[in-house]
Protein backbone atom coordinates (compact mmCIF):
# COMPACT_ATOMS: atom_id res chain seq x y z
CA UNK A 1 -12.12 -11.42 8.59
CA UNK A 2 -11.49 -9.00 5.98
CA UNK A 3 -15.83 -8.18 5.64
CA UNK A 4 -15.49 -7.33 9.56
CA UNK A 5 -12.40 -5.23 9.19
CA UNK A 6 -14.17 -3.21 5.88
CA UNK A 7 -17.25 -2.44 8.53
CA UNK A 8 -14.90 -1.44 11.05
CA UNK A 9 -13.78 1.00 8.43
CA UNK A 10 -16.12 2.22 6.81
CA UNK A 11 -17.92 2.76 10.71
CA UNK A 12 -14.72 4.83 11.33
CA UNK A 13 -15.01 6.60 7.85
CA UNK A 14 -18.84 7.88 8.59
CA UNK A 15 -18.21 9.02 12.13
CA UNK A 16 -15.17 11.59 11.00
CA UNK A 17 -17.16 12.10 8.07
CA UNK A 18 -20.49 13.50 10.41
CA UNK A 19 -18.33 14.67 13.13
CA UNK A 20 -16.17 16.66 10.52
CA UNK A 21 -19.02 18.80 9.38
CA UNK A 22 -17.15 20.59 6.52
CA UNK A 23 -19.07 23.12 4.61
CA UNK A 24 -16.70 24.10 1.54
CA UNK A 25 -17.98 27.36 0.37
CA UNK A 26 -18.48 28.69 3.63
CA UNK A 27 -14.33 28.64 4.26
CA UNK A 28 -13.01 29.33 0.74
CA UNK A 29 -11.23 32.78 0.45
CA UNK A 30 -12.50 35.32 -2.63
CA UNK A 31 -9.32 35.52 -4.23
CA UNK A 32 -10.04 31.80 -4.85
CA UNK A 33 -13.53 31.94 -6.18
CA UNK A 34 -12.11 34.57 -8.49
CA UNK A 35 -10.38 31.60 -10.91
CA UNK A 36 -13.90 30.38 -12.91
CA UNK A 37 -10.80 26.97 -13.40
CA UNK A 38 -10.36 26.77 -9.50
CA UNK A 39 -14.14 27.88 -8.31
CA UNK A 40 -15.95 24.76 -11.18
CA UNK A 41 -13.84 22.36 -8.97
CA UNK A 42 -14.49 24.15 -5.27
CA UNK A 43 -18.51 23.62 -6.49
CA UNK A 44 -18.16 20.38 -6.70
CA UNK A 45 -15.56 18.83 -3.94
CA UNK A 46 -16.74 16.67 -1.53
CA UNK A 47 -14.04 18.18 1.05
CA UNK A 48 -12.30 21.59 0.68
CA UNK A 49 -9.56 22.72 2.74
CA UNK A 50 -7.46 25.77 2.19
CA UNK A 51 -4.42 27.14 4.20
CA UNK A 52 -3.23 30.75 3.91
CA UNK A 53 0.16 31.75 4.43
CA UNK A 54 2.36 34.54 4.07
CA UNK A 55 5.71 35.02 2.08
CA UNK A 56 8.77 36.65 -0.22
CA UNK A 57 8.95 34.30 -2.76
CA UNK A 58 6.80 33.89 -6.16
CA UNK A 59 4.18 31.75 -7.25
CA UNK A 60 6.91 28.71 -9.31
CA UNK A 61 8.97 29.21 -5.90
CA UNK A 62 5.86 28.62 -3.64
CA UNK A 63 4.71 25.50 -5.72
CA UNK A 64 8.64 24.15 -6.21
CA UNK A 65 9.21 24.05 -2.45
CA UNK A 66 5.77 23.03 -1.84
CA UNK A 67 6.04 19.85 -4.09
CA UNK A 68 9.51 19.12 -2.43
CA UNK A 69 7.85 18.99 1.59
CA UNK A 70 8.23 15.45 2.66
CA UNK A 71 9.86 14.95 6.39
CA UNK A 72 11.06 11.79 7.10
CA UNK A 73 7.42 9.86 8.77
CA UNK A 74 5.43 10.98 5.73
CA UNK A 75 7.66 7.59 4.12
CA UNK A 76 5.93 6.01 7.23
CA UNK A 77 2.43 7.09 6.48
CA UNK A 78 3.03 5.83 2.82
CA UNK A 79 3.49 1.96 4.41
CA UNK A 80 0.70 2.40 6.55
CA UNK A 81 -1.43 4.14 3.62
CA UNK A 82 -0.54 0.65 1.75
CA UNK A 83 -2.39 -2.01 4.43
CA UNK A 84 -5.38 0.25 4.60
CA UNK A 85 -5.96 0.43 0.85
CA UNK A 86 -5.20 -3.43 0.65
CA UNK A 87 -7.91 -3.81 3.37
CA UNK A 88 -10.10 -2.05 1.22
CA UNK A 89 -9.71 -4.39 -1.73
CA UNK A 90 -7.81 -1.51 -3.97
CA UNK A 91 -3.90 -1.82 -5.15
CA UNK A 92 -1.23 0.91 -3.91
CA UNK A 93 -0.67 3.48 -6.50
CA UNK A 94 2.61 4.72 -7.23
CA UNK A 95 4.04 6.36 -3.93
CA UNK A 96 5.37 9.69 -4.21
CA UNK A 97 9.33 10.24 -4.03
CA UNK A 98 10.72 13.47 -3.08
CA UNK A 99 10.53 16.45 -5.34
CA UNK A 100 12.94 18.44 -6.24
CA UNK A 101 11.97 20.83 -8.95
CA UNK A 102 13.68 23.92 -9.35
CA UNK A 103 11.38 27.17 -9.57
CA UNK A 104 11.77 28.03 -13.29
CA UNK A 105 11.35 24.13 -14.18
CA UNK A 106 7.70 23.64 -12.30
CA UNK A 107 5.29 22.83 -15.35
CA UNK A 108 2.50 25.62 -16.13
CA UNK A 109 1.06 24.01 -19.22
CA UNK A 110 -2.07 22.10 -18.86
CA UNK A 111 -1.60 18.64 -18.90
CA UNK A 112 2.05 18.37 -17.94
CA UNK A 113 3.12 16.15 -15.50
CA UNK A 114 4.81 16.21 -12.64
CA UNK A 115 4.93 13.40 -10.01
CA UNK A 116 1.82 12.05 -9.51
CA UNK A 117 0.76 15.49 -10.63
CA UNK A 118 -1.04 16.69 -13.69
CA UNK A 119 -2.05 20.13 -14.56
CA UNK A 120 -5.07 21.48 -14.82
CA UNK A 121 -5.08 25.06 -14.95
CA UNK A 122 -2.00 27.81 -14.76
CA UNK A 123 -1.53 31.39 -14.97
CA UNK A 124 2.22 33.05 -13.94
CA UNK A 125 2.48 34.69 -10.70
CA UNK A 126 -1.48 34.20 -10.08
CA UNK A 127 -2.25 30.55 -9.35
CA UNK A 128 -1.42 26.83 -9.97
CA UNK A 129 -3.89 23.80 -10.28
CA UNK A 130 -3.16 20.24 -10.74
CA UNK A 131 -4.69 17.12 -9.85
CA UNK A 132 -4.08 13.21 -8.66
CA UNK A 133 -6.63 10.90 -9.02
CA UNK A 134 -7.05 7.13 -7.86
CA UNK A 135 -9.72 4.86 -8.61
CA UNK A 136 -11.51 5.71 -4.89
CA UNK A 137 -11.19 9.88 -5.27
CA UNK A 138 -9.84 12.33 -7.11
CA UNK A 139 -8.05 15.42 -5.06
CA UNK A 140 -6.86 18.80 -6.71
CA UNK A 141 -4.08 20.60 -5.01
CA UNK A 142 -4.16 24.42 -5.85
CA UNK A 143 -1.81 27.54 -5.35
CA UNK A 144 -3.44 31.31 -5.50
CA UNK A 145 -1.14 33.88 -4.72
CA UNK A 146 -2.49 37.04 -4.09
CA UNK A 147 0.56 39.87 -5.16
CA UNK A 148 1.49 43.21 -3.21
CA UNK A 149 2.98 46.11 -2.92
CA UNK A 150 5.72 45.05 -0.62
CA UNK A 151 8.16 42.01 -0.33
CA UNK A 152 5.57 39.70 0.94
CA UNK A 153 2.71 37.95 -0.48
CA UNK A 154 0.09 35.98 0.51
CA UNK A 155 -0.87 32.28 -0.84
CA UNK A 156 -3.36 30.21 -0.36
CA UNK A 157 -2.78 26.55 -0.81
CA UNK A 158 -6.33 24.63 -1.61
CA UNK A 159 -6.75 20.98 -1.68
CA UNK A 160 -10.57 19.77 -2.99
CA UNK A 161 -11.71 15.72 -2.91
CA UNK A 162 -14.19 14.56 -4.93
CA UNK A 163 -15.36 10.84 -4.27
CA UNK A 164 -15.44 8.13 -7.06
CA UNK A 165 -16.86 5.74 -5.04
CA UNK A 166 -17.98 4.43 -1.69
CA UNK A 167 -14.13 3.84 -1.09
CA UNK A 168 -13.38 7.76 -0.98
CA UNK A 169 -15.21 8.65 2.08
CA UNK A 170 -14.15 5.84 4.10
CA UNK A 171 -10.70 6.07 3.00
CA UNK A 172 -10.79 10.51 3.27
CA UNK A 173 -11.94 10.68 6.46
CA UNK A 174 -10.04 8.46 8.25
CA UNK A 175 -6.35 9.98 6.85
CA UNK A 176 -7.94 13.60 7.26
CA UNK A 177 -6.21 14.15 10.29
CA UNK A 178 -2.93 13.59 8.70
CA UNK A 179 -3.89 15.42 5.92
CA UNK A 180 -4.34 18.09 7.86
CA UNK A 181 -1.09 18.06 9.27
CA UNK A 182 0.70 17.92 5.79
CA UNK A 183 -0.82 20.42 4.01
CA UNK A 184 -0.08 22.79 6.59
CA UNK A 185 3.23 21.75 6.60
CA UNK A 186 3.17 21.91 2.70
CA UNK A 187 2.15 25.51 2.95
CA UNK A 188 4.36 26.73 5.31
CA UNK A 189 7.39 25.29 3.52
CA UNK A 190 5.92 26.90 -0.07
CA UNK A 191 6.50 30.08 1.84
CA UNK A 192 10.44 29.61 2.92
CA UNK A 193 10.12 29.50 -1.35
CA UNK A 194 13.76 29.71 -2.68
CA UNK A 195 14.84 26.54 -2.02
CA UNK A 196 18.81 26.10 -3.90
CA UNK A 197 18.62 23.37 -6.79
């Protein structure tokens, strides 16, 4: 039973994997590839997606509120997150509570911690890198904010993959949908920024 339901995955997993038909460097901005910290992990993702967005606050407000986006069926996705990895012999990691961080507390030192965060790379008011990895993949969530002369500014939130294993594909491709859906939601929240602590 649990061989036929692995080949129903991983058949699932390689058809949104070739009907996706991502091409990372084709659709990453040049205000991204301008970090040499943020482009050495672009150049070798298995998946890049990156959302732009405009807003008024700064770069520890963008990541603070960013971090602290989770709506009420994301705690649903987390359950149903749990079967699938079961189902694909792996153990659920630690599920992420919310996060509330205020702005001046979010950590810019590499290798601080923060959730199931660590990070990688920081530079104030120009971009934010950090990473979560599993035994399956490894994905880097990233902030570059691009300053201006007026109020608003514009950010663009990055999230790369890299597989581990013959787990990550089958397992990336068939939550990309949702992912999709969250990191949009993630950015768009980022740029509300000034969230009260």
């Amino acid at each position: 039973m649990k061989g036929c339901l692995l080949v129903i995955l991983a058949a699932v997993g390689a058809f949104w994997f070739l009907a996706s038909g991502d091409d990372p460097n084709d659709k990453t901005p040049a205000p991204i590839k301008g970090h040499e910290e943020i482009r050495r992990i672009i150049e070798g993702a298995d998946h890049v997606g990156v959302y732009t967005v405009e807003g008024e606050t700064d770069l520890r407000g963008f990541v603070s509120s960013m971090l602290a986006y989770q709506p009420w069926w994301l705690d649903h996705l987390y359950r149903i997150r749990a079967v699938l990895v079961r189902l694909m012999g792996m153990k659920q990691g630690e599920v992420p509570t919310h996060i509330s961080v205020a702005p001046e507390k979010i950590p810019m030192k590499k290798g601080s911690a923060i959730s199931i965060f660590k990070v990688v790379a920081a530079k104030e008011n120009s971009y934010w890198l950090a990473n979560a990895s599993d035994k399956h993949l490894s994905a880097h969530v990233g902030v570059v904010m691009e300053p201006s002369k007026d109020r608003k500014k514009t950010f663009h939130l990055l999230i790369a993959v890299h597989y581990k294993n013959w787990a990550g594909p089958v397992y990336f491709n068939i939550i990309k949908p949702f992912e999709k859906i969250i990191v949009k939601g993630m950015a768009r929240e980022g740029a509300r920024g000034g969230l009260v602590f």
